[in-house]
C-alpha atoms as a PDB file:
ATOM      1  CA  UNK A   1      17.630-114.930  48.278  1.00  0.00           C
ATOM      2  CA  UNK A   2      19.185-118.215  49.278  1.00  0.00           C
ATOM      3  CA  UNK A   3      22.929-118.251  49.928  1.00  0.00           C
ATOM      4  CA  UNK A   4      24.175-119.979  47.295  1.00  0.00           C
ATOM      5  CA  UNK A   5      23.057-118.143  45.039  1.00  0.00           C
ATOM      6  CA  UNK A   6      23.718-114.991  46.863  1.00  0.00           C
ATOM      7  CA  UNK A   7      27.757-115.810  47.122  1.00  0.00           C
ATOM      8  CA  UNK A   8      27.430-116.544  43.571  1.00  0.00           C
ATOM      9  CA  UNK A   9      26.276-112.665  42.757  1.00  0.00           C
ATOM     10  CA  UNK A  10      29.062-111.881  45.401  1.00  0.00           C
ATOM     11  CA  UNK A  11      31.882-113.754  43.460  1.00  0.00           C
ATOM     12  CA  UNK A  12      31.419-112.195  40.415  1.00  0.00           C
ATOM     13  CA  UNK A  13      30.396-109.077  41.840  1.00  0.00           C
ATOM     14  CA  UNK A  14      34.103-109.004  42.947  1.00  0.00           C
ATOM     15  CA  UNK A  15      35.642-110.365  39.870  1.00  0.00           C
ATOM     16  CA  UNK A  16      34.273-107.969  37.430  1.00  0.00           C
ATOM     17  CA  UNK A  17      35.983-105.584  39.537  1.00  0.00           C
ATOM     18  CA  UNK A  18      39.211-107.133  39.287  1.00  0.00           C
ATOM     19  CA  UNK A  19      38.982-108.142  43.110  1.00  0.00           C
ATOM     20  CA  UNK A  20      42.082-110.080  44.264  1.00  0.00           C
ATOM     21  CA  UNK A  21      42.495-113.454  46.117  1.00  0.00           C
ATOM     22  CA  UNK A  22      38.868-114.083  46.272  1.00  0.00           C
ATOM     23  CA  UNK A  23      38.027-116.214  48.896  1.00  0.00           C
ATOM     24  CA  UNK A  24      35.120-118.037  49.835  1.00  0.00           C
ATOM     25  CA  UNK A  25      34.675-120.122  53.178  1.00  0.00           C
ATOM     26  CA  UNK A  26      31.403-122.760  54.117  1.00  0.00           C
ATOM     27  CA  UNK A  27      31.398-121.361  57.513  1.00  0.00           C
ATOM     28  CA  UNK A  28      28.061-122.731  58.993  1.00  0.00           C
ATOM     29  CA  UNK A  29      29.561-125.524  60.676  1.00  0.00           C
ATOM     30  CA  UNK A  30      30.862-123.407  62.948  1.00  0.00           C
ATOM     31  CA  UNK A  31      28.871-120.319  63.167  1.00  0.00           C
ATOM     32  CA  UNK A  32      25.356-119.456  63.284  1.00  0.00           C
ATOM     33  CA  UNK A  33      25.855-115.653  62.200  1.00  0.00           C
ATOM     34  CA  UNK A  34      26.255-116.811  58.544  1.00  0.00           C
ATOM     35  CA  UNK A  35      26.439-119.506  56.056  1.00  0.00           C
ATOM     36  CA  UNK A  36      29.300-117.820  53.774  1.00  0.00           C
ATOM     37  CA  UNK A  37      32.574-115.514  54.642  1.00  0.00           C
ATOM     38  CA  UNK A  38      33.862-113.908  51.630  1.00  0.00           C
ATOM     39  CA  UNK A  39      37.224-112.269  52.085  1.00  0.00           C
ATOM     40  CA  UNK A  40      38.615-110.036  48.996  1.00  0.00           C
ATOM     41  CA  UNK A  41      41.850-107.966  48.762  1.00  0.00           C
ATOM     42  CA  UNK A  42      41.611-104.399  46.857  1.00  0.00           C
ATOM     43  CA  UNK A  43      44.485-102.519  45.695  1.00  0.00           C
ATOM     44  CA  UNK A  44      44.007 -99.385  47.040  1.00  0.00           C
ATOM     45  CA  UNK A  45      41.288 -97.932  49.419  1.00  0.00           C
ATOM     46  CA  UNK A  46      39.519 -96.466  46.252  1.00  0.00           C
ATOM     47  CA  UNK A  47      39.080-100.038  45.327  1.00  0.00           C
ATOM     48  CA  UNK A  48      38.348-101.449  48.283  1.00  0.00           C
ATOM     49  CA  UNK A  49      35.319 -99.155  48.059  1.00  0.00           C
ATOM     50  CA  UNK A  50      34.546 -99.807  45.218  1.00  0.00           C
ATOM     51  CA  UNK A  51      34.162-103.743  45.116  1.00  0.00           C
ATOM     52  CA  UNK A  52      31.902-103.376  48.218  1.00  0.00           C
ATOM     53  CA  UNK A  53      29.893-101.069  46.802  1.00  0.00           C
ATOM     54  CA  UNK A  54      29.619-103.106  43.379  1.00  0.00           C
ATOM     55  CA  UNK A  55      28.607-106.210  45.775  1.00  0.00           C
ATOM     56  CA  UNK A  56      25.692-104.198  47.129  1.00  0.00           C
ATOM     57  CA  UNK A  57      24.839-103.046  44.276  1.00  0.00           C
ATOM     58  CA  UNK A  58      24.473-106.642  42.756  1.00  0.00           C
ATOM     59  CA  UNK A  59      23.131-108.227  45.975  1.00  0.00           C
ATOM     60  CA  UNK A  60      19.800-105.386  45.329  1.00  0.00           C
ATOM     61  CA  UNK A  61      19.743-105.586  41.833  1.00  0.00           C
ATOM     62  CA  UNK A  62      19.275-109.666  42.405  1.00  0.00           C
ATOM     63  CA  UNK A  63      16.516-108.961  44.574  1.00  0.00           C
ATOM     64  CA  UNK A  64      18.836-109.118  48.128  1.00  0.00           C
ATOM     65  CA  UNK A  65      19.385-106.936  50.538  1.00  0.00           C
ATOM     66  CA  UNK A  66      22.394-105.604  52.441  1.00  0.00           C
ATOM     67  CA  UNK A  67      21.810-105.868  56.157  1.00  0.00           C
ATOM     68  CA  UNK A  68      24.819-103.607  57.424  1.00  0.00           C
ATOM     69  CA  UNK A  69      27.794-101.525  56.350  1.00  0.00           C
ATOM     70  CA  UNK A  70      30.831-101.011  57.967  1.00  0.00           C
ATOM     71  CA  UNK A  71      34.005 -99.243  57.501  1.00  0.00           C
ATOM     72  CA  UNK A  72      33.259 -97.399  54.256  1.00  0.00           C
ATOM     73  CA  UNK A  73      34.336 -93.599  55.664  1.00  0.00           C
ATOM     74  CA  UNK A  74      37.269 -91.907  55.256  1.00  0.00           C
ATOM     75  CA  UNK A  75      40.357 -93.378  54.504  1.00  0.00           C
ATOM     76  CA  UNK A  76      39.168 -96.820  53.913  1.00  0.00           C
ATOM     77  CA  UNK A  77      41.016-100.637  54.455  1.00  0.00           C
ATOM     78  CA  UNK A  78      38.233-102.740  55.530  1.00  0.00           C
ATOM     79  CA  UNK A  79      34.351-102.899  54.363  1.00  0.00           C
ATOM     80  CA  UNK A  80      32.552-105.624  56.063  1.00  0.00           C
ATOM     81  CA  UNK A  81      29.061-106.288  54.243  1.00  0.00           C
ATOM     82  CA  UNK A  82      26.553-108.389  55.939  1.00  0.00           C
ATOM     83  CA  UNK A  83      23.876-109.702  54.221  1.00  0.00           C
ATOM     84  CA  UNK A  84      22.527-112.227  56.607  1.00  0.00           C
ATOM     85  CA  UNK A  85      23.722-115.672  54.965  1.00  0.00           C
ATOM     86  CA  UNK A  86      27.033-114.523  53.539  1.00  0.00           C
ATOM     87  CA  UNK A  87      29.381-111.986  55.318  1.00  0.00           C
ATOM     88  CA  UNK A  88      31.497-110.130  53.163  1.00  0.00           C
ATOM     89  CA  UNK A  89      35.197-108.087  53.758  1.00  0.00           C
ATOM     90  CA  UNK A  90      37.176-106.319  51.290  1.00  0.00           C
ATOM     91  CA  UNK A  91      40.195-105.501  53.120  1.00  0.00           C
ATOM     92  CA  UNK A  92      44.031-103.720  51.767  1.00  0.00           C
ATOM     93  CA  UNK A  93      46.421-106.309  51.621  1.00  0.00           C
ATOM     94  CA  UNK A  94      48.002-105.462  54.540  1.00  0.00           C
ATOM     95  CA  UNK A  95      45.417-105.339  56.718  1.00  0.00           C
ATOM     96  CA  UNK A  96      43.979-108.951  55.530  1.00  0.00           C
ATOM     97  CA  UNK A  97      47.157-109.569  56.554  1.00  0.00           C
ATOM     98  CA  UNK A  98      47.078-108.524  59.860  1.00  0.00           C
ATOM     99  CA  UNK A  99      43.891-110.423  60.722  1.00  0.00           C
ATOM    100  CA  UNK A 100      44.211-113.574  58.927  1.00  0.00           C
ATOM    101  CA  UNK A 101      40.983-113.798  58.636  1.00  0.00           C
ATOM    102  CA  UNK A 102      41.407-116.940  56.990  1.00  0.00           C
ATOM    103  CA  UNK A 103      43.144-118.855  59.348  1.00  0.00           C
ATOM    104  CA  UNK A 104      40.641-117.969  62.051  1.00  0.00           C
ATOM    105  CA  UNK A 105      37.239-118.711  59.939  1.00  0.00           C
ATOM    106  CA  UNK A 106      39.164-122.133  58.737  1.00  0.00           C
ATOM    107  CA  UNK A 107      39.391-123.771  62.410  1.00  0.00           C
ATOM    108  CA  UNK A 108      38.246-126.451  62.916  1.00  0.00           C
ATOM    109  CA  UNK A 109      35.708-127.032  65.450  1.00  0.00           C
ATOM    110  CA  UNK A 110      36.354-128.363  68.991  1.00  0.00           C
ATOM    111  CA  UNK A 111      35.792-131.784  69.811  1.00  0.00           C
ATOM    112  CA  UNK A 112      34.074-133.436  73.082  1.00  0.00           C
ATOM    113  CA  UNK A 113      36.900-136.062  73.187  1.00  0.00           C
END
């Protein structure tokens, strides 16, 4: 599955789920791990759950694959999905908070000057 279309399954993946401040990042210009980081906020650690397992869901039923898992145990506040071209992490508000994971992914990249 190319990653276009893949972030597209993602996206609404996360808003049929009523996934909050849905954000999607072109990260390939300054990664190799992955074309797409997709950062979503859940309401509760229920829903953070949830969403990610929705997004896998999708991913398969469009003929995908999810390539790791992390963080869905216990009492969760961050699931990080990877599914090769587009990274995914549904995170509690406060801990998107405390990683900005935004700001970090959004850098631009160095220059030789």
């Amino acid at each position: 599955m190319k990653a276009e279309n893949m972030k597209v399954v993602v996206i609404d993946a996360l808003e049929n789920l009523k996934g909050r401040d849905i954000k999607c990042m072109n990260v390939s210009g300054i990664t190799t791990i992955a074309d797409y980081m997709v950062v979503v906020t859940g309401t509760s650690s229920r829903h953070v759950k949830s969403l990610a397992e929705e997004v896998a869901k999708q991913i398969k039923d469009a003929g995908g694959s999810v390539l790791g898992k992390e963080g869905d145990q216990g009492q969760v506040e961050w699931v990080l999905l990877d599914l090769g071209d587009v990274i995914v992490h549904v995170m509690l508000e406060e801990t998107r908070k405390l990683y900005d994971l935004e700001s970090l992914w959004n850098m631009s990249p160095p220059t030789n000057n």
